[in-house]
C-alpha atoms as a PDB file:
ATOM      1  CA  UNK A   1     -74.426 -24.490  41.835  1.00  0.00           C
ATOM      2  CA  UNK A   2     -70.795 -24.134  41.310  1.00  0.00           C
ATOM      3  CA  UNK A   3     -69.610 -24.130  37.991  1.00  0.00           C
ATOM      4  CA  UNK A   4     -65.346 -23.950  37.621  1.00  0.00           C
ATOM      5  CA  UNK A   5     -65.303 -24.043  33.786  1.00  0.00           C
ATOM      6  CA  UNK A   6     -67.322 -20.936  32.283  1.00  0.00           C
ATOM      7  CA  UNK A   7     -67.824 -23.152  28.945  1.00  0.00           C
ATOM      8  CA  UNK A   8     -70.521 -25.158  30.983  1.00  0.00           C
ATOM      9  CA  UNK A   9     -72.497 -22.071  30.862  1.00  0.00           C
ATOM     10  CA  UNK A  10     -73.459 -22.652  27.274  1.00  0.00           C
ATOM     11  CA  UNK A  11     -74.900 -26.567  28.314  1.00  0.00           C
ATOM     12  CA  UNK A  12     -76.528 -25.280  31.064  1.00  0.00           C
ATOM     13  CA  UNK A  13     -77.693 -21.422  30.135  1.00  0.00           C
ATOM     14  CA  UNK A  14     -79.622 -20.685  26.949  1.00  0.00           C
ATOM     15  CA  UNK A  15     -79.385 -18.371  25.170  1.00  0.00           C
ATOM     16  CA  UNK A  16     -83.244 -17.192  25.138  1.00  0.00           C
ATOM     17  CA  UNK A  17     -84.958 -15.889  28.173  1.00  0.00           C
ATOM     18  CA  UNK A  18     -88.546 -16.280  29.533  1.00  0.00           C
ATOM     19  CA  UNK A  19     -90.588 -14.099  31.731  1.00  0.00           C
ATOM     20  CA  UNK A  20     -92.731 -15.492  34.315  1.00  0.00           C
ATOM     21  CA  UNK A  21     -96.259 -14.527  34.627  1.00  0.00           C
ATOM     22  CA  UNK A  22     -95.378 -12.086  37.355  1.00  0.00           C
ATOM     23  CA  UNK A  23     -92.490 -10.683  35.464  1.00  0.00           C
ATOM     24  CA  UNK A  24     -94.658  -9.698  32.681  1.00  0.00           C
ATOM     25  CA  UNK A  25     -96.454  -6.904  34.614  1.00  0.00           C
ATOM     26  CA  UNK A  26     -92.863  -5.347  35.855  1.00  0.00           C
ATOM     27  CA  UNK A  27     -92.277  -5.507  32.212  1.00  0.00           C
ATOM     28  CA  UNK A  28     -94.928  -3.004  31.298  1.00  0.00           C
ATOM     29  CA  UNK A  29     -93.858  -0.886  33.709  1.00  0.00           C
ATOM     30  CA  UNK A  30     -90.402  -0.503  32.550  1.00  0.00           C
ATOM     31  CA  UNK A  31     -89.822   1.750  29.831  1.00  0.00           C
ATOM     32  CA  UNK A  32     -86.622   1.258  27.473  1.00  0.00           C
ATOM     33  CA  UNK A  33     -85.175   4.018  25.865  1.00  0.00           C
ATOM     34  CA  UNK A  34     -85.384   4.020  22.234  1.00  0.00           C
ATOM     35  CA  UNK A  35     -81.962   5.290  20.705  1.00  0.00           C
ATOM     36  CA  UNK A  36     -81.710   8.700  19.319  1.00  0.00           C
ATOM     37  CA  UNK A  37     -80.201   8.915  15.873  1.00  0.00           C
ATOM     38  CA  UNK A  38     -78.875  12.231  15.138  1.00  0.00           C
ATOM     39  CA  UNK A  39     -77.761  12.988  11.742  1.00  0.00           C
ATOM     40  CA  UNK A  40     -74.150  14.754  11.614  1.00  0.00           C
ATOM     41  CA  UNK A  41     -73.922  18.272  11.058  1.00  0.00           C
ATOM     42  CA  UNK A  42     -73.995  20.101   7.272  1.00  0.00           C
ATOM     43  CA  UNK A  43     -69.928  20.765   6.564  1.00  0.00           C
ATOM     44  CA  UNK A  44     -68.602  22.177   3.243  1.00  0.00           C
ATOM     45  CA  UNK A  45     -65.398  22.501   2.101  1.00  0.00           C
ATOM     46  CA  UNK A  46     -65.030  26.715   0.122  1.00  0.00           C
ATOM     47  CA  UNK A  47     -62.927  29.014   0.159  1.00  0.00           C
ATOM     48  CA  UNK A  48     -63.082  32.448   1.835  1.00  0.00           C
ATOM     49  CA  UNK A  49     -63.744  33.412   5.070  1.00  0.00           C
ATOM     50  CA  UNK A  50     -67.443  34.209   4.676  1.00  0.00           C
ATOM     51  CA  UNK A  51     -67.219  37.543   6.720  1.00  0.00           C
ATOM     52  CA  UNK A  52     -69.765  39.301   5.178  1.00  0.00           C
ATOM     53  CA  UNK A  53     -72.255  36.464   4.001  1.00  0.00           C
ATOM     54  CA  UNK A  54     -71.565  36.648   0.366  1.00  0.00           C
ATOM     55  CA  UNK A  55     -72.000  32.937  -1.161  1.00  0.00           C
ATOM     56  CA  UNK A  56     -70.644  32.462  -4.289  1.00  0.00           C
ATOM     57  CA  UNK A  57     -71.225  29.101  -6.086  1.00  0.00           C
ATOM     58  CA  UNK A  58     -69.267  28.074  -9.012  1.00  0.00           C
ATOM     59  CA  UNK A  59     -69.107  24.779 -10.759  1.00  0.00           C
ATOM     60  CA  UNK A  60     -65.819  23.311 -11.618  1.00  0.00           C
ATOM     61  CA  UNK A  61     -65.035  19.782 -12.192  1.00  0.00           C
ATOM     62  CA  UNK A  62     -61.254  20.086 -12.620  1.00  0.00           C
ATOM     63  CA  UNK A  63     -60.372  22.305  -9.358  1.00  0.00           C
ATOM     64  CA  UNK A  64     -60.974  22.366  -6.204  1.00  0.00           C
ATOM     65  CA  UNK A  65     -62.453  25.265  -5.585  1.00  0.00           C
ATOM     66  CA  UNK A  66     -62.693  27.940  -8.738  1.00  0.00           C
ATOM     67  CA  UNK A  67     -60.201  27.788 -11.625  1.00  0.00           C
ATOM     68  CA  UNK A  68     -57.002  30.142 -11.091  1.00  0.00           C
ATOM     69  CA  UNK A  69     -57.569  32.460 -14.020  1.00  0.00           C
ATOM     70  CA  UNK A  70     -61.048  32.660 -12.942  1.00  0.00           C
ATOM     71  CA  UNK A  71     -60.287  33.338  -8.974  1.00  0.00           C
ATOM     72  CA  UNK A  72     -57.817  36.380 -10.466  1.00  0.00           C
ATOM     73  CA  UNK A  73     -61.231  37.856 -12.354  1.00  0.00           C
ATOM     74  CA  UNK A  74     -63.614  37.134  -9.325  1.00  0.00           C
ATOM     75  CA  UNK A  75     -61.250  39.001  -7.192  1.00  0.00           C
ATOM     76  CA  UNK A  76     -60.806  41.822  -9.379  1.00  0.00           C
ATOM     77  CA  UNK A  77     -64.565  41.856  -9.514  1.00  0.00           C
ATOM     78  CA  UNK A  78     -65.143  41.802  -5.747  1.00  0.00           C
ATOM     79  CA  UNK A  79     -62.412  44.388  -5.363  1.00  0.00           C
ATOM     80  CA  UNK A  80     -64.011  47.021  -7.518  1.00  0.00           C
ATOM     81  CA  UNK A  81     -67.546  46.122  -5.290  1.00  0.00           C
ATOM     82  CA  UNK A  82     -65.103  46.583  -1.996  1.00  0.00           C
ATOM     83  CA  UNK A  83     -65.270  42.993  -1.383  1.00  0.00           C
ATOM     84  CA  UNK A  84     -62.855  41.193  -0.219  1.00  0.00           C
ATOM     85  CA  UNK A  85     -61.871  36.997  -0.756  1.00  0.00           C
ATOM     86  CA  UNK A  86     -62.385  36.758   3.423  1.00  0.00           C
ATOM     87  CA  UNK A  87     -65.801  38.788   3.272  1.00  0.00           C
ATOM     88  CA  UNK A  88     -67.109  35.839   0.897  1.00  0.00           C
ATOM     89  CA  UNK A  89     -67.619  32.089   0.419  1.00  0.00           C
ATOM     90  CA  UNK A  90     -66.847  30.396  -2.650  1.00  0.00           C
ATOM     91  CA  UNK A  91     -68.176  27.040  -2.802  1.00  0.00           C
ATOM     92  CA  UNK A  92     -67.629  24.441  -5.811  1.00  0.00           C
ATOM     93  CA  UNK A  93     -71.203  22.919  -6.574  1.00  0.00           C
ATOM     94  CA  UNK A  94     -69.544  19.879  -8.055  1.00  0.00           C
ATOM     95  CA  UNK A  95     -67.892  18.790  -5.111  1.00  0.00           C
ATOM     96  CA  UNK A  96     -71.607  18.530  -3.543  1.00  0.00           C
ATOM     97  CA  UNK A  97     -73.520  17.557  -6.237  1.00  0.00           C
ATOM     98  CA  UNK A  98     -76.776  16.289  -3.974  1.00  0.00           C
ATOM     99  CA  UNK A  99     -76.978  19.415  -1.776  1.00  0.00           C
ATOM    100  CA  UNK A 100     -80.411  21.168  -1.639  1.00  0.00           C
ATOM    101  CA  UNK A 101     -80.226  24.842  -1.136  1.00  0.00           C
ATOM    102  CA  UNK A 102     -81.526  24.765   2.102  1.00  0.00           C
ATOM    103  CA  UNK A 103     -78.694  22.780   3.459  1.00  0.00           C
ATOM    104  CA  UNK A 104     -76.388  25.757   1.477  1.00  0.00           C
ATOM    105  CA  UNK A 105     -78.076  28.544   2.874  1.00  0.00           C
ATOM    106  CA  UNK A 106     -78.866  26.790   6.708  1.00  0.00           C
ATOM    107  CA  UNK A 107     -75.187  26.470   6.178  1.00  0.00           C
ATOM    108  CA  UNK A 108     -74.199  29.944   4.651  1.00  0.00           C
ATOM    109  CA  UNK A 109     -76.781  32.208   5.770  1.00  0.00           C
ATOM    110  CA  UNK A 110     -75.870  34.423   3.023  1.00  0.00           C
ATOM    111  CA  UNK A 111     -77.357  38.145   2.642  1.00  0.00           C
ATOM    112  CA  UNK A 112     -75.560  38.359  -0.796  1.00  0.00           C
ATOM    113  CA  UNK A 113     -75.512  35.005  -3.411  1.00  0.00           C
ATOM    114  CA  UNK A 114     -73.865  34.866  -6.720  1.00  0.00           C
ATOM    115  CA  UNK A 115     -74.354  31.714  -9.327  1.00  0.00           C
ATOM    116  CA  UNK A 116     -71.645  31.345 -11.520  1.00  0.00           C
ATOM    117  CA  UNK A 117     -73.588  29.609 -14.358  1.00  0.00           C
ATOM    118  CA  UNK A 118     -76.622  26.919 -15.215  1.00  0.00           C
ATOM    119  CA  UNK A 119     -74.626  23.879 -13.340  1.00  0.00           C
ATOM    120  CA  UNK A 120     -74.299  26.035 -10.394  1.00  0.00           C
ATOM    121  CA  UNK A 121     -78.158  26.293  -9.779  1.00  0.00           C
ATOM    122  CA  UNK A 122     -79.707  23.562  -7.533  1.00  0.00           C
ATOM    123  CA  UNK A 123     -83.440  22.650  -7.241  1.00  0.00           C
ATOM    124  CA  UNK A 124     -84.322  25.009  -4.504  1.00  0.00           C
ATOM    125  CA  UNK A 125     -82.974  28.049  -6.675  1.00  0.00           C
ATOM    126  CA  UNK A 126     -84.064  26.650 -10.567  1.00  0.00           C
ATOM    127  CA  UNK A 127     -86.546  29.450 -11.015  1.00  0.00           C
ATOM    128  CA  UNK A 128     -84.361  32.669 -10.760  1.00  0.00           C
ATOM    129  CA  UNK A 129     -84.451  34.895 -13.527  1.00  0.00           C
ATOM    130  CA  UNK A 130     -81.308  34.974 -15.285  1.00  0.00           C
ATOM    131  CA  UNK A 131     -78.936  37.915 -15.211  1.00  0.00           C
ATOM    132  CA  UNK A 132     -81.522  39.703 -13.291  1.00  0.00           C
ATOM    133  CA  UNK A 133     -80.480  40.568  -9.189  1.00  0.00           C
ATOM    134  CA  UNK A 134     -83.629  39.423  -6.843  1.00  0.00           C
ATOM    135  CA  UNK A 135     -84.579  38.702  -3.692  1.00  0.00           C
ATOM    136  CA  UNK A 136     -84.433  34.845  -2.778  1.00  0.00           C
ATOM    137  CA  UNK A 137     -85.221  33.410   0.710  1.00  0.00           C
ATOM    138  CA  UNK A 138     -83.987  36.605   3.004  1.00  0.00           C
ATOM    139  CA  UNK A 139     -80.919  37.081   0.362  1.00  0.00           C
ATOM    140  CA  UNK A 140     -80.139  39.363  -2.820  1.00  0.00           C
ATOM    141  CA  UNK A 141     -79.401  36.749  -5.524  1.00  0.00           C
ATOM    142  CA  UNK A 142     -77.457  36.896  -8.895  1.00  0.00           C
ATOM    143  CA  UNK A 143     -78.194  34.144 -11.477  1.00  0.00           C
ATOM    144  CA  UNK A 144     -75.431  34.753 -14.397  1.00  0.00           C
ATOM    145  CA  UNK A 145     -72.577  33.675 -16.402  1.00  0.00           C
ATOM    146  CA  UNK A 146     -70.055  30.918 -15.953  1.00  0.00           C
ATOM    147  CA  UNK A 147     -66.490  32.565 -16.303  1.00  0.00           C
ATOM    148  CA  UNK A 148     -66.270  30.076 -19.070  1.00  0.00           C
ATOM    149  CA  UNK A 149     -68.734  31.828 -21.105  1.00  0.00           C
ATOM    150  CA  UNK A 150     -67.713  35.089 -19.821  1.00  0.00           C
ATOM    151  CA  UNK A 151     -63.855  35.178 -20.333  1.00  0.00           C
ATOM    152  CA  UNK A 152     -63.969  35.252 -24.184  1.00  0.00           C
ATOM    153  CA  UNK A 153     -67.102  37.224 -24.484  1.00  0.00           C
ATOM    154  CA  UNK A 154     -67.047  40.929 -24.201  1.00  0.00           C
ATOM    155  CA  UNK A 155     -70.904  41.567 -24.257  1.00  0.00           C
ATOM    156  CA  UNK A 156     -71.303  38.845 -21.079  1.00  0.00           C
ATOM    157  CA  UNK A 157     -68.802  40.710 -19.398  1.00  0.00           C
ATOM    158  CA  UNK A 158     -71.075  44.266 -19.762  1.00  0.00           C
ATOM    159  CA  UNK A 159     -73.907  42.333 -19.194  1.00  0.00           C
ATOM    160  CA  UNK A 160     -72.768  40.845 -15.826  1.00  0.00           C
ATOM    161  CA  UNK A 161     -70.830  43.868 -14.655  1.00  0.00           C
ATOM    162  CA  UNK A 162     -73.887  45.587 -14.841  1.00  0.00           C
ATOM    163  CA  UNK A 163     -75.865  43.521 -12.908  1.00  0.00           C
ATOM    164  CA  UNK A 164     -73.028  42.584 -10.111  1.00  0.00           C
ATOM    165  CA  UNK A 165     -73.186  46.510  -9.510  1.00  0.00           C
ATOM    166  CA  UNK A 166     -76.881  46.484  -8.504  1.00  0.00           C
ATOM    167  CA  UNK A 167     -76.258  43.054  -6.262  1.00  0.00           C
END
């Protein structure tokens, strides 16, 4: 049959197909391949370089990263521990609100973690000890103060410093 206008296709073609008896046993025969759905790859936005695997999670609404006045004292901090900002990773919590710690430390792999206060935690680390350096899935953690409640408060400074040193 020849057929000049391809609209006649749509009187004469349906749209549904059949198999024939004999088609149905080629049919079993045939595998299709299912599609594989692959789910994109854990990416976080911090700041740092991460040389040394030293994650450092802060929570900040306002900034991007960590406050500016707050950076300055982190820095100073990791300077007197011989630390450098490229040796570490400083990742905002607020910025990925949903993240289990798994996906953070698959991500990370850090030898070294620092939480910056309560909003910092997430499920997978809720039951360190506070102020108190322990081991935590392969890593030395540190569960202390926020800068905010450190900044003003002389005794949370000592209390933290102390700590930091045995991290």
């Amino acid at each position: 049959m020849k057929i000049e206008n391809p609209l006649a296709f749509s009187f004469i073609m349906h749209d549904e197909l059949y198999l024939l008896k004999e088609d149905e046993e080629l049919r079993n025969t045939i595998s299709i391949p299912q599609p594989v759905l692959e789910t994109p790859p854990v990416n976080f936005n911090y700041l740092g370089m991460n040389k040394k695997n030293f994650l450092v999670i802060v929570h900040y609404q306002d900034s991007e990263f960590i406050n500016d006045k707050h950076l300055t004292a982190l820095q100073s901090i990791l300077s007197r521990l011989e630390f450098s900002l490229d040796d570490v990773a400083i990742l905002n919590k607020a910025k990925y609100p949903e993240d289990s710690f798994e996906h953070l430390t698959d991500f990370f792999k850090p030898q070294k973690l620092l939480l910056l206060g309560k909003q910092a935690l997430s499920k997978g680390n809720a039951l360190l000890t506070f102020n108190k350096p322990q081991p935590l899935n392969n890593c030395r953690a540190l569960f202390s103060f926020s800068f905010d409640e450190m900044m003003d408060n002389n005794e949370n400074k000592k209390a933290f410093w102390e700590q930091m040193k045995q991290l």
